[in-house]
Structure formats: structure tokens, C-alpha cells
Protein backbone atom coordinates (compact mmCIF):
# COMPACT_ATOMS: atom_id res chain seq x y z
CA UNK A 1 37.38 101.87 104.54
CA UNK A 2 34.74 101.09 101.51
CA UNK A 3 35.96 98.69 99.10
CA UNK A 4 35.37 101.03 96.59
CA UNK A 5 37.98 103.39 98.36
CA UNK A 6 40.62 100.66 98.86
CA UNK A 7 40.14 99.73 94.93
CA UNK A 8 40.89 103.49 94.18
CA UNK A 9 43.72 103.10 96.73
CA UNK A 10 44.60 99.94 95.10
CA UNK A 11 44.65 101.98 92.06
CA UNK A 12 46.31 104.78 93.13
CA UNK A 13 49.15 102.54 93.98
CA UNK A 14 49.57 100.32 91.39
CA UNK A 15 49.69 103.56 89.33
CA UNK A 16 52.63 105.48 91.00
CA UNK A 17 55.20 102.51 91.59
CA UNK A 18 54.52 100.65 88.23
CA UNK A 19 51.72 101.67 85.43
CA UNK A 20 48.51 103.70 85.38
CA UNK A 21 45.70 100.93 85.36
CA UNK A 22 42.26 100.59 86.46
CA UNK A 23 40.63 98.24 89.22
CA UNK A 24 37.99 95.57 89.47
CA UNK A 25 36.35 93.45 92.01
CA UNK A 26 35.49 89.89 91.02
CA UNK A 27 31.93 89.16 91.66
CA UNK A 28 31.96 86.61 94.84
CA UNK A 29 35.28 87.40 95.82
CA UNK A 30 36.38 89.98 99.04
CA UNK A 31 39.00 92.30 98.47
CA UNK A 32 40.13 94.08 101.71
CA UNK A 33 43.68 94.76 101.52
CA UNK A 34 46.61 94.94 100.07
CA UNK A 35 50.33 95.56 100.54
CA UNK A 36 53.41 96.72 98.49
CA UNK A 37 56.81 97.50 99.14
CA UNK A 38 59.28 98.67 96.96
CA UNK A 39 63.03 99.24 96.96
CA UNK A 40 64.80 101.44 94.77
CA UNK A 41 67.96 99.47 93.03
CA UNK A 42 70.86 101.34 91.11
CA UNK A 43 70.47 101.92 87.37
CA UNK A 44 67.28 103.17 87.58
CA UNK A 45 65.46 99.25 88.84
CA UNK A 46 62.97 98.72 91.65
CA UNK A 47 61.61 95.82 93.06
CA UNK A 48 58.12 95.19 94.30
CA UNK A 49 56.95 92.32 96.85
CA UNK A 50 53.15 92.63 96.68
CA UNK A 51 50.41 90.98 98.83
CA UNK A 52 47.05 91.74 97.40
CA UNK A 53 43.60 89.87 97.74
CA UNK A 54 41.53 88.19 94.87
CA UNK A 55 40.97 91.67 92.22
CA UNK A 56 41.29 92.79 88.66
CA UNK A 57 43.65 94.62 87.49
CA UNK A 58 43.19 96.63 83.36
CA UNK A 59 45.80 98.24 81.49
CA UNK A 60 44.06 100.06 78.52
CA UNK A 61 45.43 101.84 75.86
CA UNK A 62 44.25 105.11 77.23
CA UNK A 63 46.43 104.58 79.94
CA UNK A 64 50.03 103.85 77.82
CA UNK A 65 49.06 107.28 76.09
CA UNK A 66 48.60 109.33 79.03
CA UNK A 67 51.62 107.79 80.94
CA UNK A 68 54.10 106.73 77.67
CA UNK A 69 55.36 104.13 80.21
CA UNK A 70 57.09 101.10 78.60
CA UNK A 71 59.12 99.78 81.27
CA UNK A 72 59.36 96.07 81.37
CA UNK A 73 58.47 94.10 84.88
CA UNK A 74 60.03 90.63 85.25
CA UNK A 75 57.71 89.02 87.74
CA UNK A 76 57.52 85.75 89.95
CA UNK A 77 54.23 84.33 91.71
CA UNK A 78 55.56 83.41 95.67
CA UNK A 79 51.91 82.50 96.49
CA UNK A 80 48.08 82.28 95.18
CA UNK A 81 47.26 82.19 91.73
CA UNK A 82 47.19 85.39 89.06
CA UNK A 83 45.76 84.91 84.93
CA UNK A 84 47.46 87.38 82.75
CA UNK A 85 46.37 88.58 79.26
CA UNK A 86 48.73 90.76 77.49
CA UNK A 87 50.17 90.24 73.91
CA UNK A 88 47.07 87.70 72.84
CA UNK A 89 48.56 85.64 75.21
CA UNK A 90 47.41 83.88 78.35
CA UNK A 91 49.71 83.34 81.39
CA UNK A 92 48.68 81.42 84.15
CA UNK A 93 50.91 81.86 87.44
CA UNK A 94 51.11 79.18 89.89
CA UNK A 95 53.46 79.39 92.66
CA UNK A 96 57.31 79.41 91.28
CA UNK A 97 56.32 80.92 87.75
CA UNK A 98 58.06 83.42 86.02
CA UNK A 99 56.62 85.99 83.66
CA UNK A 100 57.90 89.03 81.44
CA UNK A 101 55.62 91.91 81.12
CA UNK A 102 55.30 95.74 79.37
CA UNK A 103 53.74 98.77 80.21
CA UNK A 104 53.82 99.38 76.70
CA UNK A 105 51.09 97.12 75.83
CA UNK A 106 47.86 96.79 77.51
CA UNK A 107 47.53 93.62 79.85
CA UNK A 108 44.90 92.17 82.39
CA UNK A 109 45.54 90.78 85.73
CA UNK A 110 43.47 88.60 87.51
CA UNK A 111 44.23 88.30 90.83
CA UNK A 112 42.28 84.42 91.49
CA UNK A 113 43.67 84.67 95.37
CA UNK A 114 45.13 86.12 97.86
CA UNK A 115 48.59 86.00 96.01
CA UNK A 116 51.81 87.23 96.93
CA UNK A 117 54.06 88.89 93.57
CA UNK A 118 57.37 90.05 93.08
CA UNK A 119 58.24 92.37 90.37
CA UNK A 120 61.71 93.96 89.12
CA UNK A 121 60.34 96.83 87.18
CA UNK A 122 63.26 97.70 84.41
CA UNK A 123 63.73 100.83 82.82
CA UNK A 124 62.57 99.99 78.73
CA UNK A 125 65.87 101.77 77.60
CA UNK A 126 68.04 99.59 79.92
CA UNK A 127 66.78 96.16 78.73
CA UNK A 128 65.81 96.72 75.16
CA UNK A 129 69.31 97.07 74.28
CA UNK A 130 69.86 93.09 75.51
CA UNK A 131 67.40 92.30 73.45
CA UNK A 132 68.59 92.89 70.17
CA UNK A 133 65.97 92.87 67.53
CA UNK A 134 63.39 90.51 69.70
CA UNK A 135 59.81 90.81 69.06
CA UNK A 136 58.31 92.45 71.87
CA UNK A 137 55.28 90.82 71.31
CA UNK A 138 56.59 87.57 70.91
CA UNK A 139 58.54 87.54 74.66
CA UNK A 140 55.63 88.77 76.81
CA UNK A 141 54.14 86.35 79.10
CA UNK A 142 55.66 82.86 80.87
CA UNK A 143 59.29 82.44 80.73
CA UNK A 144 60.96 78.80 81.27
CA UNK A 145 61.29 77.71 84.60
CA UNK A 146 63.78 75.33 83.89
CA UNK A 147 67.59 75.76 84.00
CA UNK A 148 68.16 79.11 82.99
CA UNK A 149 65.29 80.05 84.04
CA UNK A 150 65.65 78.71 87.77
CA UNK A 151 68.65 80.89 87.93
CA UNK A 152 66.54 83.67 86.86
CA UNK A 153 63.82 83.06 89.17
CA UNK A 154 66.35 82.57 92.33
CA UNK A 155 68.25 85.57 91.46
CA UNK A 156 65.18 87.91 91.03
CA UNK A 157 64.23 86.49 94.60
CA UNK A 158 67.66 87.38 95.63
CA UNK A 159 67.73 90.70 94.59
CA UNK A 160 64.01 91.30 96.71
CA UNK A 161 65.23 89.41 99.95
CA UNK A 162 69.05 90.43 99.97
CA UNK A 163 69.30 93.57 98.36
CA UNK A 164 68.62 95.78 100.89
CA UNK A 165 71.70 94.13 103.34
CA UNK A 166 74.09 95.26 100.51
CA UNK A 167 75.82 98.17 99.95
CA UNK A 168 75.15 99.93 96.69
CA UNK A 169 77.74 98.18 94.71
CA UNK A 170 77.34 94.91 95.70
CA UNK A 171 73.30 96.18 94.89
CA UNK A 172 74.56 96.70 91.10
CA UNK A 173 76.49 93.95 90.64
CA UNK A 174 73.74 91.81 91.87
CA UNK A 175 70.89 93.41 89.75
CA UNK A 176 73.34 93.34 86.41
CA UNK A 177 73.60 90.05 86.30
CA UNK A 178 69.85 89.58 86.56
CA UNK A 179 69.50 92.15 83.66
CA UNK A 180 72.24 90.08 81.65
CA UNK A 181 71.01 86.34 82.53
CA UNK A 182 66.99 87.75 82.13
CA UNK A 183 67.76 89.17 78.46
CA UNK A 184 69.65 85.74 78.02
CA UNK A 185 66.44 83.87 78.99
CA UNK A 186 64.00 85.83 76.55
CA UNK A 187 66.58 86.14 73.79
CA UNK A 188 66.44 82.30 73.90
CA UNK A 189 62.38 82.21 73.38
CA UNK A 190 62.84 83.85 70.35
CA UNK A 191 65.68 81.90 69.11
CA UNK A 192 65.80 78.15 70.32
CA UNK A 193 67.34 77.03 67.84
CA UNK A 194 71.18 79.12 69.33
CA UNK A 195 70.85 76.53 71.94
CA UNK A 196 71.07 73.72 69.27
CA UNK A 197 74.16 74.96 67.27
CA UNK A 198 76.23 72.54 65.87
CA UNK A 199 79.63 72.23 67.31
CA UNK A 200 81.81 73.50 64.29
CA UNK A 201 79.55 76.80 64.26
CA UNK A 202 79.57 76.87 68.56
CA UNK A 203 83.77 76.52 68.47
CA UNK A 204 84.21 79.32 65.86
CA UNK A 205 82.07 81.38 68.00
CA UNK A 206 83.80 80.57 70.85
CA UNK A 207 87.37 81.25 69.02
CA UNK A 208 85.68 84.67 67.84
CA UNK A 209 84.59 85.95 71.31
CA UNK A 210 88.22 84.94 73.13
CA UNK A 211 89.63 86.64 70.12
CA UNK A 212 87.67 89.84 70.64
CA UNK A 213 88.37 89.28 74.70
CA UNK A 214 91.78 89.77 74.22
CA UNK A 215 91.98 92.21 71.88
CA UNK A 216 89.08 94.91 73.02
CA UNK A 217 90.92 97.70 74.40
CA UNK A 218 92.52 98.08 70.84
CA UNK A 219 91.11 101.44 69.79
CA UNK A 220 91.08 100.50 66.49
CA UNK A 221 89.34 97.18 66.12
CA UNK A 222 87.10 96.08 63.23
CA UNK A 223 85.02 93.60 62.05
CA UNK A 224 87.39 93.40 59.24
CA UNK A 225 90.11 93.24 61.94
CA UNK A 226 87.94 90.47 63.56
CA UNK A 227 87.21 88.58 60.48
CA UNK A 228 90.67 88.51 58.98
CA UNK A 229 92.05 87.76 62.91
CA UNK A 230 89.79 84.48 62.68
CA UNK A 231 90.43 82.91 58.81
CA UNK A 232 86.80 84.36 58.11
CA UNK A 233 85.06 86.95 55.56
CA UNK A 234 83.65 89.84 57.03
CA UNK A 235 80.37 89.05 55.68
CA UNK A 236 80.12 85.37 57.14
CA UNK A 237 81.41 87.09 60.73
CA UNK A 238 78.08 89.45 60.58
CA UNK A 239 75.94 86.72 59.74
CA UNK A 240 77.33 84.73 62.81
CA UNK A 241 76.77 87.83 65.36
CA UNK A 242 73.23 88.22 63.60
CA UNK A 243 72.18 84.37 64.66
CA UNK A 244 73.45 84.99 68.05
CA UNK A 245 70.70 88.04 68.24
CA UNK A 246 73.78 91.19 68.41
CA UNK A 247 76.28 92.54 66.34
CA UNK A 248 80.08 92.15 66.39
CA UNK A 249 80.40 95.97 67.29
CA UNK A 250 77.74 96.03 69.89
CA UNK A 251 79.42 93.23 71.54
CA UNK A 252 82.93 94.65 71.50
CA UNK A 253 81.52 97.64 73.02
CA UNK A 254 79.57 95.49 75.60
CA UNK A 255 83.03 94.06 76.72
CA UNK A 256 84.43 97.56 76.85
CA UNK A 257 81.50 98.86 78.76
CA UNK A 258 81.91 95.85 81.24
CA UNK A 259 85.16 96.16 82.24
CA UNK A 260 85.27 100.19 82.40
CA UNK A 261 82.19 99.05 84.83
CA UNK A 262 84.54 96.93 86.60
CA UNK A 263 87.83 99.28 87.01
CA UNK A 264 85.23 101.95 88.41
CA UNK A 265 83.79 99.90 90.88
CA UNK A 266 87.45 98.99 91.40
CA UNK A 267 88.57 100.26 95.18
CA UNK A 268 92.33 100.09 94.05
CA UNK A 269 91.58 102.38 91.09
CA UNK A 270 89.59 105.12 92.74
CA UNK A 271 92.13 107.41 91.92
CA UNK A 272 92.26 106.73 88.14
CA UNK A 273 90.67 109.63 86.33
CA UNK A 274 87.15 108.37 84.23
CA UNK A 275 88.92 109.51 80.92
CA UNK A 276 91.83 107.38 81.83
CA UNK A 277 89.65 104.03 82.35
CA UNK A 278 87.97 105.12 78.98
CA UNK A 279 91.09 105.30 76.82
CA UNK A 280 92.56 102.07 78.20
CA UNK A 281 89.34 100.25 77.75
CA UNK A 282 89.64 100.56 73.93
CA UNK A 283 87.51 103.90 73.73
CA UNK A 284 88.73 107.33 71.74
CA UNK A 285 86.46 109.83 72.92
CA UNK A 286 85.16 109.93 76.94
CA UNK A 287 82.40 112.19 76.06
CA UNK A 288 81.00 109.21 73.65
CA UNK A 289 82.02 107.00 76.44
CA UNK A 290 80.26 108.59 79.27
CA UNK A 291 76.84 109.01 77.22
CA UNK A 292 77.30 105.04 76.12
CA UNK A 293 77.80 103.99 79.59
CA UNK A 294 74.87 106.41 81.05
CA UNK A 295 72.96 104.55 77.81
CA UNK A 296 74.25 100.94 78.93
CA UNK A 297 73.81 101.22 82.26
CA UNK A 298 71.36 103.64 83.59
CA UNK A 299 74.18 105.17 85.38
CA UNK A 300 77.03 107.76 84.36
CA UNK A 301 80.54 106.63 85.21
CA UNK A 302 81.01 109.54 87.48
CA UNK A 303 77.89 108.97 89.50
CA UNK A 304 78.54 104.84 90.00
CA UNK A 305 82.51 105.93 91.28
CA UNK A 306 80.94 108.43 93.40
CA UNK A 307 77.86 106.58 95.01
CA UNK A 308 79.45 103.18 95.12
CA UNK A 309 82.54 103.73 97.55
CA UNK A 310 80.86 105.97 99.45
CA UNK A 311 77.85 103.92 100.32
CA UNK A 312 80.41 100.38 101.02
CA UNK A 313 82.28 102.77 103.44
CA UNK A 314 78.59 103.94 105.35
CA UNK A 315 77.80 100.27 105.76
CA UNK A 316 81.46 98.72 106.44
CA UNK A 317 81.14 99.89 110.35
């Protein structure tokens, strides 16, 4: 094969598992092959472990307005050496670095040598909610590689060597907790200083969140609920969820969400109607519910009760 047909394949690739881009040889350098696999995760995630010679890969604004893809891809460099551009920023991969990137903004790759890439390619509606009010802009490129960001980087690798021995809910579980300790990670970028909180400001929050852990499934819980519960003014409790980059309802919701996740996945409860889970879990209307789970987690409840017991029975034998 040409090298100018294995750049368009190259191309072609690159543009049906994660953006539409364009391709470039590097003057002195052979490109010959290439190699991507991908695995399709529940909630809508896939993960990519590339091998791909020395090559340049564009993103252009043409292409985000023929494709409208804004997907985010969480990506760690296993071997060689890649440069990316995107958001006026340069990243430079070594081995064991970890990067966040959008298809929503343009970005170059520059594939230095034969590298080897994973990539975790999450849907933009699934992870923007973690992120609060972040800056897009300001969380593209390297992430820490450093405490939480080792986890990060080990789980990610986790989820590309493991995931396909699991059964599907042991596959969601798995890639959650990536989504949660990933939005954790960039969340912290854009506001270092929540790592520095003094301690009378960390043990109220602490007070607040085992207050609103215990009291969740109450249908009819407040901020002002919340606020009074803890000595506080409403006002000063908003302020306090603000800092920590969500909102008090948004994170009573998030608990809710969570555990309705976890009675689903629940073998013991399999024959505990949806609506039932819902109204227990602190929510009034399962129609609401069902559309804020789908929204949550890229999943209806129905669909993650159906898939998940059914696929740990398939592999139990």
C-alpha cells in the first residue's frame, strides 16, 4: 500500500472511532502502519489502544462543523513521544503522561515516534455535568501525574487491559469511577486552591455532606432544610457548594442518582419495580427520574437492570 493510501486509511480511521481530522507525514520520517482497537464500554464510553508510526495528525475547524463532535478523550502515552496543540496550549507526552482533550476545539498531534496511546473517548454530555462551570479551555492539555492523578492514569489503564474480562456491570462500575475521580482531577486544575481549605471551612463541609448523606431520600429536602439542619444561612451554604465547583441541589441529586444506580445493579433487588427504587431514593416523579438518570449516566434505569444481570449470568459459567 502507498503511504498516501495508508494516511487516507489513517484518516479514515481516526475519523470514525474518534473525530474527523486530516493527516500528515513528517518530512524524514516513515509512516507504514498503524493499529487501533477499540472496545465499546457502557454509558456510551470507548476505549482506544493505538499503535501508530511517527505522523501528523489536524483537527480544523471545518471539521468540528461538519461533525458537531465534542466528546472529550482522556488519554495516556504507554510508549514514544506525541506534541499536542489544542487550547493555545502545548502538551508534550512522554511515556506515563496524562492528557485531557476535545473534539470541540481544534488540536494538532504530532506523532514524534512510533508511540503507543490510549484513549477513553467520553460522551461531552456525560462529563460536562462533573465539571461544573470549568473552563473548557482552561482544562485541555496535561493533567497531574501525581497522586490523584496516578490513580487516574492506573485506572484508565485498567479499564483498557481489564475491561473486556468483566461482565457488563462490573464494566460500569469500573468506568464510573474513572468518570468521577477524572472530573475530580480537572475540577482541581481549575481550583487549587479547594485542596488548601482551611480546616474550620473543610469540617463544616464535611458535617454538611454526612448531613445531606443521611437525609437524601427525604423527598422534600432543601437548601433551606440543609442550611437550617447545619446552624448556617442559606446564602453562606450556596456560597460553600459554589467553592467546591457544584451546587447543594446538584449534589443531593448526585447522591440520589448513585444509590438508585446501586439498588439497580443490586442482584437482591431485581425484583423491585424502577418507580419503587425512585420513590425511596428521595425522588417524586420516575418520569423526571428516568430522564435524570439517562442524563447522569448515559444509561436509562431500565436498560442498566436489563443488560447488567443478564450479561454477569452469560459470563458466570
Amino acid at each position: 500500500m502507498s503511504k498516501k493510501n495508508q494516511l487516507e486509511e489513517l484518516k479514515a480511521s481516526v475519523t470514525s472511532t474518534l473525530a474527523e481530522v486530516d493527516t500528515q507525514e513528517i518530512s524524514g520520517l516513515d509512516f507504514r502502519d498503524f493499529h487501533c482497537k477499540e472496545i465499546s464500554l457502557p454509558g456510551g464510553l470507548s476505549m482506544l489502544d493505538i499503535n501508530i508510526d511517527p505522523v501528523i495528525i489536524k483537527r480544523h475547524p471545518n471539521h468540528i462543523a461538519a461533525d458537531a463532535n465534542y466528546d472529550y478523550f482522556l488519554t495516556t502515552l504507554l510508549e514514544g513521544r506525541a506534541i499536542i496543540q489544542q487550547a493555545e496550549k502545548t502538551t508534550v507526552m512522554n511515556p506515563g503522561d496524562l492528557a485531557l482533550m476535545t473534539g470541540g476545539l481544534p488540536y494538532t498531534i504530532e506523532y514524534e515516534l512510533p508511540s503507543r496511546r490510549l484513549i477513553a473517548r467520553i460522551p461531552y454530555e456525560v462529563f460536562q455535568q462533573r465539571l461544573s462551570d470549568c473552563d473548557e479551555k482552561a482544562i485541555m492539555g496535561h493533567l497531574p501525574n501525581e497522586d490523584l492523578g496516578r490513580v487516574v492514569n492506573d485506572l484508565l489503564k485498567s479499564v483498557a487491559f481489564e475491561a473486556e474480562s468483566l461482565n457488563i456491570t462490573e464494566q460500569y462500575t469500573l468506568t464510573q469511577s474513572l468518570l468521577e475521580l477524572t472530573a475530580a482531577l480537572t475540577r482541581a486544575i481549575i481550583r487549587p486552591d479547594d485542596l488548601k481549605s482551611e480546616p474550620r471551612h473543610t469540617d463544616l463541609l464535611n458535617r454538611i455532606f454526612t448531613y445531606i448523606e443521611e437525609n437524601y431520600m427525604d423527598s422534600d429536602l432543601t437548601p433551606d432544610k440543609i442550611a437550617q439542619g447545619n446552624g448556617i444561612s442559606t446564602r453562606y451554604l450556596h456560597s460553600l457548594f459554589r467553592d467546591s465547583g457544584t451546587t447543594v441541589l446538584k449534589w443531593v441529586w448526585e447522591q440520589r442518582l448513585k444509590a438508585a444506580r446501586n439498588d439497580l445493579l443490586d442482584p437482591a433487588q431485581t425484583q423491585t419495580r424502577v418507580s419503587e427504587i425512585a420513590f425511596r431514593r428521595g425522588f417524586n416523579d420516575s418520569a423526571h427520574f428516568s430522564r435524570s438518570f439517562k442524563n447522569r449516566f448515559g444509561i436509562s434505569p431500565t436498560q442498566l437492570r436489563n443488560q447488567g444481570p443478564r450479561q454477569a449470568d452469560s459470563t458466570a459459567g
